[in-house]
Structures are given as C-alpha cells and as structure tokens.
Protein backbone atom coordinates (compact mmCIF):
# COMPACT_ATOMS: atom_id res chain seq x y z
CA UNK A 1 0.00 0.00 0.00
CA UNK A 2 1.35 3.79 -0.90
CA UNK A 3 0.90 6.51 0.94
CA UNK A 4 -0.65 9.26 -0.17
CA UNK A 5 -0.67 13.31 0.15
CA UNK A 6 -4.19 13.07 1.87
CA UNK A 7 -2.73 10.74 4.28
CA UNK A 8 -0.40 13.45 5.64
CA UNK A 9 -1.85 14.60 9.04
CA UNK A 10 -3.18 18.44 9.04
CA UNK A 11 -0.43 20.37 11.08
CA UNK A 12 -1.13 20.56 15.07
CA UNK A 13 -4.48 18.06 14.48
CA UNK A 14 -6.25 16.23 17.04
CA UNK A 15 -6.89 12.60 16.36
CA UNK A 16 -9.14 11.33 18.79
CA UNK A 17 -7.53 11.43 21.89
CA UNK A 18 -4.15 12.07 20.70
CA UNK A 19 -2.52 15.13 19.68
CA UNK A 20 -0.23 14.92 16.42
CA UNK A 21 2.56 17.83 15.75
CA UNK A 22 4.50 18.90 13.23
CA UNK A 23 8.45 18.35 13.83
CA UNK A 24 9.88 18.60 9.93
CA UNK A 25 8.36 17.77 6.82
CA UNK A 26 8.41 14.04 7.47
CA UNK A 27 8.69 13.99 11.71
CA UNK A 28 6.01 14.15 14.04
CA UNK A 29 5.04 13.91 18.06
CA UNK A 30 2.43 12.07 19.44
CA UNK A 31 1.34 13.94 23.02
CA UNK A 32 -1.64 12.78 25.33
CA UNK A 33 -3.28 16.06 25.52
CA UNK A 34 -5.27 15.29 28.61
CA UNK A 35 -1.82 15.39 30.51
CA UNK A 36 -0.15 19.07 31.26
CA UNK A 37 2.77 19.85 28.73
CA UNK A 38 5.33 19.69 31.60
CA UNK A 39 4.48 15.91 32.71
CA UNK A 40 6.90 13.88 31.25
CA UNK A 41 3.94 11.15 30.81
CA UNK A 42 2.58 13.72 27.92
CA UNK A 43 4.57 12.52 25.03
CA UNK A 44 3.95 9.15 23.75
CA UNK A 45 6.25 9.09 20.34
CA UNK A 46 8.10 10.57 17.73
CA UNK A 47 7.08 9.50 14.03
CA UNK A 48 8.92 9.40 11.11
CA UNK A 49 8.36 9.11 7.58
CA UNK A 50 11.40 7.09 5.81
CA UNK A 51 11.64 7.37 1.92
CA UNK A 52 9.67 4.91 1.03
CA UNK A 53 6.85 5.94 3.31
CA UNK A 54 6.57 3.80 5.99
CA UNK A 55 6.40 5.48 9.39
CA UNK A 56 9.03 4.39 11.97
CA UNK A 57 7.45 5.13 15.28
CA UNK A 58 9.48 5.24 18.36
CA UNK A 59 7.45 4.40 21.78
CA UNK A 60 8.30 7.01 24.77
CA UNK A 61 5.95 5.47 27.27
CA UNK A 62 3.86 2.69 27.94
CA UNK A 63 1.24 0.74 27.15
CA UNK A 64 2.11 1.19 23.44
CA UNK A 65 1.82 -1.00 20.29
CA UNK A 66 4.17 -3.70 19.49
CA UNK A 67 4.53 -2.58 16.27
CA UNK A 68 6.58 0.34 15.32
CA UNK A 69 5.99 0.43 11.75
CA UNK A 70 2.78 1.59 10.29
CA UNK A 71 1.78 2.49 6.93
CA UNK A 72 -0.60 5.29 7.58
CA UNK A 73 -1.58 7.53 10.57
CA UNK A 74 -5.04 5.69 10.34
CA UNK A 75 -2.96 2.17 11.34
CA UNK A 76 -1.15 3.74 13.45
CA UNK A 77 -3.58 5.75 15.73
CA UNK A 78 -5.66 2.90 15.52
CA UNK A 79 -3.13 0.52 17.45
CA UNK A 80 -2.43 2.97 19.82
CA UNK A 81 -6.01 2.98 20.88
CA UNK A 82 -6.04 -0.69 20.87
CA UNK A 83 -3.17 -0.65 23.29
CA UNK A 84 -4.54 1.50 25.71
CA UNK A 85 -7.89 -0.29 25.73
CA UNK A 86 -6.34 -3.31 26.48
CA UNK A 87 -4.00 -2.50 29.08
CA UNK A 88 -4.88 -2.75 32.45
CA UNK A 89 -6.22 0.20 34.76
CA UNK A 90 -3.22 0.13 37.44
CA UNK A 91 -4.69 2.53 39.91
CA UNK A 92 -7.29 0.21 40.81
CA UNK A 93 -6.18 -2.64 43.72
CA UNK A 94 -5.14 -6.12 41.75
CA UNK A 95 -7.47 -8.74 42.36
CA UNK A 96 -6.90 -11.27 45.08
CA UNK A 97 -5.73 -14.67 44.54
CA UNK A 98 -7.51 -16.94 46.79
CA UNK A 99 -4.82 -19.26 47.71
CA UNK A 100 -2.10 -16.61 48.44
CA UNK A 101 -3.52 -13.97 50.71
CA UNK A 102 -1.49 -10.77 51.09
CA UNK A 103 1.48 -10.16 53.35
C-alpha cells in the first residue's frame, strides 16, 4: 500500500484522543493532551516518515503497540487505541488470589 498526500496529518491536528505535531516535513510527536505539557507522561512518540513511506514510530511510554511500523496515521492511531484499551487500569487494587492472601 502507498501513501498518499491526503494521508499526511493536518499540522497541530487532534486525532481522537491524541494530539499529532508537526516536527519537519516528514517527523512528528504524538502527546496525550489530557496530561499538562510539563508531565513527562505527555509525550507518547516521535514518528517518522522514511523514503519509502513507511512510518518508523518510536514508543516514549507505555502501554504502546508492538509494532513500530505503520503504513498510515489511520494504522497507526488505531493501534495505539487498541493498546490502551487493552492495558490494564493500574490505579485500581489487583485482584486477590484466593490461595495466596497478602502479606
């Protein structure tokens, strides 16, 4: 699959619960806009197109895909939601086992 000009993310665009921004022509950021700008918890990734436009996505913090190549924002954005849905909410107690009560 190619990408394609339309495929290339408006600058400083809001994709669902991510925030996508500019770095160069082919480098972005990924940042968790519900988090203030000076929590270090706020940026998720840095993005980059190579030359044959895949885009090479470096994790910053977890829960994250396993994947770090995607070949469109759509894919990619779309895996990053998946990961979050799926990863356990760790401000909640864990649940007991019943054979191994706690210390």
């Amino acid at each position: 699959m190619s990408v394609t000009i339309s495929d290339v993310p408006i600058p400083a665009s809001s994709h669902g619960d991510w925030e996508l921004t500019p770095l160069g022509r082919d480098s972005w950021r990924i940042c968790d806009p519900a988090r203030r700008r000076a929590d270090a918890d706020c940026l998720i990734a840095y993005v980059d197109r190579s030359p044959t436009g895949v885009l090479d996505v470096l994790w910053l913090r977890t829960p994250c895909p396993r994947t770090t190549r995607f070949r469109g924002f759509r894919q990619l954005f779309e895996a990053l939601d998946l990961a979050v849905a799926n990863a356990s909410d760790r401000s909640k107690k864990p649940s007991p086992i019943p054979r191994r009560p706690p210390l």
